[in-house]
Protein backbone atom coordinates (compact mmCIF):
# COMPACT_ATOMS: atom_id res chain seq x y z
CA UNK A 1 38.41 154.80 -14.81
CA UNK A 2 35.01 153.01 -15.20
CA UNK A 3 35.73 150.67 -12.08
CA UNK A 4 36.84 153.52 -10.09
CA UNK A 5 33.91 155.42 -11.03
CA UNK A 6 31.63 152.65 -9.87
CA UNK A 7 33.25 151.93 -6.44
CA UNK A 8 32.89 155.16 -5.02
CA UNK A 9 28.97 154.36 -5.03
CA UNK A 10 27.29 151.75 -2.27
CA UNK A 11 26.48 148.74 -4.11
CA UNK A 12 22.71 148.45 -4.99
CA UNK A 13 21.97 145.88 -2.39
CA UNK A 14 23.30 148.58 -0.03
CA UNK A 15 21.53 152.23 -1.75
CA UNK A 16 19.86 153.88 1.19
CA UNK A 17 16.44 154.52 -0.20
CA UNK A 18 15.51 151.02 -0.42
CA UNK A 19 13.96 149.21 -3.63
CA UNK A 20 13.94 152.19 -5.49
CA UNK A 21 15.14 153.18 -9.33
CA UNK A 22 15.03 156.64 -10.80
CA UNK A 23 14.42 155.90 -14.68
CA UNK A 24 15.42 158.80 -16.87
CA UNK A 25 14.25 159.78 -20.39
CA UNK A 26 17.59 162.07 -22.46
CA UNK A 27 16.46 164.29 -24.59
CA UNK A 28 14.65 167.03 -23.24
CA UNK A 29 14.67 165.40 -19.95
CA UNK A 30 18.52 164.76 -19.00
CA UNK A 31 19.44 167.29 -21.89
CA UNK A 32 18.07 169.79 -23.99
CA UNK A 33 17.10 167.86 -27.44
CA UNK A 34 20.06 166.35 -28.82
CA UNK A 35 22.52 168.48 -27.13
CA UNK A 36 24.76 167.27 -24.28
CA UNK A 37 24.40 166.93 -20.37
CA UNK A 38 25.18 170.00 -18.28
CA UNK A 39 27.81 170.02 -15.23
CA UNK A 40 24.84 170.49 -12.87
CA UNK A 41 23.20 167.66 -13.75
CA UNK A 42 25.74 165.38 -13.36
CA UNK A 43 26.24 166.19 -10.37
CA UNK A 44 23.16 166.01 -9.40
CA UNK A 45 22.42 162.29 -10.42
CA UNK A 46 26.10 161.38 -9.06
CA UNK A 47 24.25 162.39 -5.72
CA UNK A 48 20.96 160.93 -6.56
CA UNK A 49 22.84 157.77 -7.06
CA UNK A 50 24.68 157.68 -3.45
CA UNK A 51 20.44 157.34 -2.51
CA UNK A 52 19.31 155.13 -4.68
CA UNK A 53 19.84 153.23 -8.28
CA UNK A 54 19.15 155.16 -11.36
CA UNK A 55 19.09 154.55 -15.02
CA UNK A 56 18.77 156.35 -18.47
CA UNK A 57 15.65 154.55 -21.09
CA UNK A 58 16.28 156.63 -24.16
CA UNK A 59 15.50 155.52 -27.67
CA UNK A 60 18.73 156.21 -29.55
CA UNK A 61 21.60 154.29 -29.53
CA UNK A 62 24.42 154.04 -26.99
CA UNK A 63 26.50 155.64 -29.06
CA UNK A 64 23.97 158.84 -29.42
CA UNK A 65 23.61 158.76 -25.60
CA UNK A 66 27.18 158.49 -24.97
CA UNK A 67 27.68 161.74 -27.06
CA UNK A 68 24.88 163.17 -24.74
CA UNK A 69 25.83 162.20 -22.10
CA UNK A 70 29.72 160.27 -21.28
CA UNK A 71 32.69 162.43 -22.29
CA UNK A 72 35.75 161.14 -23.84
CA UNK A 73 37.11 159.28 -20.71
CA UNK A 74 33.75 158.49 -19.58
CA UNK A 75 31.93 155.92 -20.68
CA UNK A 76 27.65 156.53 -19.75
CA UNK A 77 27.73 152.97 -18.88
CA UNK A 78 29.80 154.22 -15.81
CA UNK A 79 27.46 156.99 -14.50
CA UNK A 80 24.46 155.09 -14.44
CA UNK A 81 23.66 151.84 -12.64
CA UNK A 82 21.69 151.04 -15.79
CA UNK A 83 21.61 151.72 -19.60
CA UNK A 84 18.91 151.12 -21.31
CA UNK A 85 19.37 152.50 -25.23
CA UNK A 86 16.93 151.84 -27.96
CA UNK A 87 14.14 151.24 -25.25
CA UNK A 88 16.11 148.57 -23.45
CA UNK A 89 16.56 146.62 -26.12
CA UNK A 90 20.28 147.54 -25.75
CA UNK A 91 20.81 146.81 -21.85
CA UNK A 92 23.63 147.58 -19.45
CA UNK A 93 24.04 146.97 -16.13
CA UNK A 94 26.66 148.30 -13.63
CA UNK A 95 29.02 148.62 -17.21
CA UNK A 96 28.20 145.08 -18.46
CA UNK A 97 26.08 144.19 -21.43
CA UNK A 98 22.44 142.44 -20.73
CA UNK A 99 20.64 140.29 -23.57
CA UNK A 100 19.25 142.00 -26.54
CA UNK A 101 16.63 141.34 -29.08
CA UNK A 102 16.13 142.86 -32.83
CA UNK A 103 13.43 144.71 -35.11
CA UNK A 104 14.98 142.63 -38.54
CA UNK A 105 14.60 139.85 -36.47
CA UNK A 106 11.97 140.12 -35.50
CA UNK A 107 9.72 141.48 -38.17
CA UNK A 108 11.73 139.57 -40.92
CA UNK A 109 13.97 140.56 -44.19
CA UNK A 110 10.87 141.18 -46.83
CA UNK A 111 8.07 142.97 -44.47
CA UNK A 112 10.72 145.20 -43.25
CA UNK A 113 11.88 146.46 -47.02
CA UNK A 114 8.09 146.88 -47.75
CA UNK A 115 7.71 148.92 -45.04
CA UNK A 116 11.05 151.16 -45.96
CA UNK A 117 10.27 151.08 -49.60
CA UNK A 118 6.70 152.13 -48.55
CA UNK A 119 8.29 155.23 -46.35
CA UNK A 120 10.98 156.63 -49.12
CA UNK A 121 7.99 156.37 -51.68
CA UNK A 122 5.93 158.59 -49.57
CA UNK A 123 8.70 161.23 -48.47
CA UNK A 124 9.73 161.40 -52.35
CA UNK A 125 5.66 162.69 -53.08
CA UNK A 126 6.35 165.00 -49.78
CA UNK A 127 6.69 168.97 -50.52
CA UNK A 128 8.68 170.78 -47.61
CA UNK A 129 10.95 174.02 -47.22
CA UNK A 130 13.75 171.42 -46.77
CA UNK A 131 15.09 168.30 -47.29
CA UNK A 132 18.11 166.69 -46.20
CA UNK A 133 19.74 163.31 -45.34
CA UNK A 134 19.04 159.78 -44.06
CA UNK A 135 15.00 159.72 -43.94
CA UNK A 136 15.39 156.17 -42.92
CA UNK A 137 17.46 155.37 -39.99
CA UNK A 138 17.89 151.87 -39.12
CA UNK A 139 18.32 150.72 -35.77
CA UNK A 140 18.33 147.53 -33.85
CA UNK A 141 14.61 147.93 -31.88
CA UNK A 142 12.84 150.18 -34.35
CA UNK A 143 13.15 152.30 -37.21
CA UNK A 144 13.29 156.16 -37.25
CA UNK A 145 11.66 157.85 -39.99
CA UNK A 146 12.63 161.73 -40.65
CA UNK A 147 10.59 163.16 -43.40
CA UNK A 148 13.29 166.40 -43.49
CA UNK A 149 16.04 163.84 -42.74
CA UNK A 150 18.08 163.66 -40.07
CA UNK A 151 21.11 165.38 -41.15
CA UNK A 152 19.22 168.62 -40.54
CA UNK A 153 21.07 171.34 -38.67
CA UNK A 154 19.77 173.14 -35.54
CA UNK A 155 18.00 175.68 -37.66
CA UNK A 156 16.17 173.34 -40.10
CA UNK A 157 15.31 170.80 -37.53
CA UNK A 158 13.43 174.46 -35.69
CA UNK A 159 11.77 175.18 -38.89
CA UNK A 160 10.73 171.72 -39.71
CA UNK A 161 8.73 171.32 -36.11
CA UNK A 162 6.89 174.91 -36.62
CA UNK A 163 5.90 173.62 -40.27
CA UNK A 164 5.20 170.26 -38.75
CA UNK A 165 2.69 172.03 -36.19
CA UNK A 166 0.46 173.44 -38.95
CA UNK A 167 0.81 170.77 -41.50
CA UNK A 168 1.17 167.53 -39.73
CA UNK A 169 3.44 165.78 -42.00
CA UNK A 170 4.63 163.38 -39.17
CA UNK A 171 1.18 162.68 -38.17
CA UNK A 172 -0.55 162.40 -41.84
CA UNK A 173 2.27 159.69 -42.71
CA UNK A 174 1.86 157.62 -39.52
CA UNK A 175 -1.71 157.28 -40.73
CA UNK A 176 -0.54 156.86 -44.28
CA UNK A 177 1.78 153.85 -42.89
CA UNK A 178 -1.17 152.18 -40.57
CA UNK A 179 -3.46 152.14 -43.26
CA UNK A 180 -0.88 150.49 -45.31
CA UNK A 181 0.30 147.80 -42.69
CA UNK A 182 -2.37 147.29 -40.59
CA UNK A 183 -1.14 143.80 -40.14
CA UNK A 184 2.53 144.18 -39.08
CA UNK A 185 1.86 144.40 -35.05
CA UNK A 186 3.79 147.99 -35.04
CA UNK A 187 3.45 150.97 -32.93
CA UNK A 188 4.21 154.44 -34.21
CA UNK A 189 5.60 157.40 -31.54
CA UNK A 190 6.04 160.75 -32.63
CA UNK A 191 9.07 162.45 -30.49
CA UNK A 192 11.73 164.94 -30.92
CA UNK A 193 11.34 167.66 -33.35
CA UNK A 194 11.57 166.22 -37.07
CA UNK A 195 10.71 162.34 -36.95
CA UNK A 196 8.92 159.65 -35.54
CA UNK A 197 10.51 155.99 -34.45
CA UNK A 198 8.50 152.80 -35.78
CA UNK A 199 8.83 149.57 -33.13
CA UNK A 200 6.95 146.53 -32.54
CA UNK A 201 3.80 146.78 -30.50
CA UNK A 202 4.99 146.48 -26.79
CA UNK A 203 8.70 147.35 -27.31
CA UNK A 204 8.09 150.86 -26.45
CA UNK A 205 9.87 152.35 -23.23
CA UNK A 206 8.11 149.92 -21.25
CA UNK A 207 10.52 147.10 -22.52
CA UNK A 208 13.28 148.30 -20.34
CA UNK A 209 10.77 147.47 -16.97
CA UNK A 210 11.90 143.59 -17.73
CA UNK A 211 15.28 144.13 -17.08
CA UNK A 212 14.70 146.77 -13.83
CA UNK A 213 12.40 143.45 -12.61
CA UNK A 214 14.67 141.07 -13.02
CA UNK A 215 17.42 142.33 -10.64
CA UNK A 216 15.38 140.44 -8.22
CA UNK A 217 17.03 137.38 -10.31
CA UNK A 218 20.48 138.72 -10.33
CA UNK A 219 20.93 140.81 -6.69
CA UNK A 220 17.39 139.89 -5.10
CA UNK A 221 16.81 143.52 -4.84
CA UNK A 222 12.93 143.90 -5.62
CA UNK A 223 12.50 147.67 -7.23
CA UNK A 224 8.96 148.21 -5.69
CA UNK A 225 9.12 152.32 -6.57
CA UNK A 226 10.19 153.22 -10.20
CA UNK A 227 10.63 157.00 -10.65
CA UNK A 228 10.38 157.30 -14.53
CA UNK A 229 10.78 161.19 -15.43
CA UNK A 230 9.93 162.23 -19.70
CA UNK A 231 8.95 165.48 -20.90
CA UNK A 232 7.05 163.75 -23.61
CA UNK A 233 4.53 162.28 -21.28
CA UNK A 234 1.30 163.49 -23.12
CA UNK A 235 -0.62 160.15 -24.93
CA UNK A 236 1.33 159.70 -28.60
CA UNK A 237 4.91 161.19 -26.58
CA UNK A 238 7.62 158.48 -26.40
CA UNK A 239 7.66 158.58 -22.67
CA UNK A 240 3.24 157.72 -22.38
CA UNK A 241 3.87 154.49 -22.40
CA UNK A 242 6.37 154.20 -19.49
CA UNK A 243 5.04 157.34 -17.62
CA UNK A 244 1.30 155.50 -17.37
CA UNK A 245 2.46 152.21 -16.74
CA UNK A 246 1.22 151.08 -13.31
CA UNK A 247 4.34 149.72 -12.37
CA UNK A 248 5.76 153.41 -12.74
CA UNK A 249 5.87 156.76 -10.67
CA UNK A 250 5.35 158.92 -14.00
CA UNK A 251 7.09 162.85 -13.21
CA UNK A 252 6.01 165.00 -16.54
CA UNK A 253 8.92 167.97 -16.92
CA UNK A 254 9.64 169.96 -19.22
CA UNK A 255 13.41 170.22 -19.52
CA UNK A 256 16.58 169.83 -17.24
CA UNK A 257 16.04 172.50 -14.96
CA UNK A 258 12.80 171.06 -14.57
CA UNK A 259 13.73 167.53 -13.92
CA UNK A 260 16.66 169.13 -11.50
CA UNK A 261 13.91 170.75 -9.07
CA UNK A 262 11.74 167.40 -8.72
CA UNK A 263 14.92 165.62 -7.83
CA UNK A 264 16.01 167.67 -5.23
CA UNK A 265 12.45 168.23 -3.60
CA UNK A 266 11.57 164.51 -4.00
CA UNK A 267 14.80 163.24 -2.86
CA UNK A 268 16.26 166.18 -0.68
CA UNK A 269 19.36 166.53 -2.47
């Protein structure tokens, strides 16, 4: 299904808008927030991608963005040229795996448990209209820390973002945590509606432009115009880093329908 999937596309040497990616951020961008892709879109990037390569750079895991955005028979690695989950740290291109690198391994065993014991100590002094599940979510390029918890439904996740606007809880512990570990090279992004995701400094969405350079290694197909589109492009959104870069063509939207109309007046679909 995957292969047949892929053939019906020119190879990237052979795209007709030459040396040029589209970079996509998911939630809120490809989807609404943690909900899954519509028809539309689909369609629409299944055209974008006759023109030119395109990618997701999403900081979840492939699993989360296969939920999103694959269905049962189809795996995301099939609809986009390339994957990059959890920043890029988790890379795929045209289905097949690319190196990957670790926050454990990178930080170490001991300064990482400081830093979670740190975190639960903080959300267990915390007062909010709701707590629920897995504060601490451990994943291979950062960790996500969810003062409500991420098992939160719809509802609570609503309520916890309006509380969050007039009590900055998210923002008050990212100061609480850099004043703690002012030491351990981390950056902290606030994204999304209940948490924010704790990487080292540099392995923000920006770590995926390593991989989109190096096709010039692997196809010799220099990408000399990188679309990147994020709704959370304001500085301290997930997408700043990526969206300013110089290397990038930063598009700020605010939603699918959003990101649907710049596609089709940018690229005439």
């Amino acid at each position: 299904m995957a292969a047949e999937a892929a053939s019906v596309y020119p190879s990237l040497e052979n795209r007709p808008v030459k040396g040029t990616i589209c970079l996509f951020d998911v939630d809120g961008t490809l989807t609404p927030a943690r909900r899954t892709v519509s028809p539309e879109m689909l369609s629409l990037l299944s055209q974008l991608r006759h023109k030119c390569a395109i990618g997701f750079v999403g900081g979840s895991d492939l699993a989360k963005q296969q939920e999103q955005l694959g269905t049962a028979s189809i795996p995301v690695t099939s609809l986009f040229d390339f994957c990059f989950a959890e920043n890029g740290l988790t890379a795929y291109r045209m289905g097949k795996p690319l190196s990957s690198n670790s926050f454990i391994q990178w930080l170490g065993e001991e300064k990482y448990q400081n830093l979670v014991d740190f975190c639960l100590k903080y959300i267990a002094n915390l007062k909010l209209p709701k707590k629920r599940g897995t504060f601490v979510e451990f994943r291979n390029g950062m960790v996500n820390i969810s003062p409500i918890g991420r098992n939160a439904s719809v509802e609570e996740r609503n309520e916890f973002e309006a509380y969050d606007k007039v009590h900055n809880i998210r923002r008050d512990m990212v100061e609480a945590l850099k004043k703690e570990f002012p030491d351990y090279g981390l950056t902290y992004s606030i994204g999304g509606q209940i948490s924010f995701d704790v990487f080292p400094t540099g392995w923000d969405k920006t770590y995926c432009l390593q991989h989109v350079e190096n096709e010039k290694n692997i196809s010799g197909i220099e990408y000399k115009t990188i679309h990147f589109f994020g709704d959370k492009s304001f500085p301290g959104g997930n997408d700043y880093e990526i969206f300013s870069d110089p290397r990038t063509v930063g598009h700020a939207v605010n939603g699918p329908e959003d990101t649907m109309k710049l596609l089709k007046e940018i690229f005439q679909l």
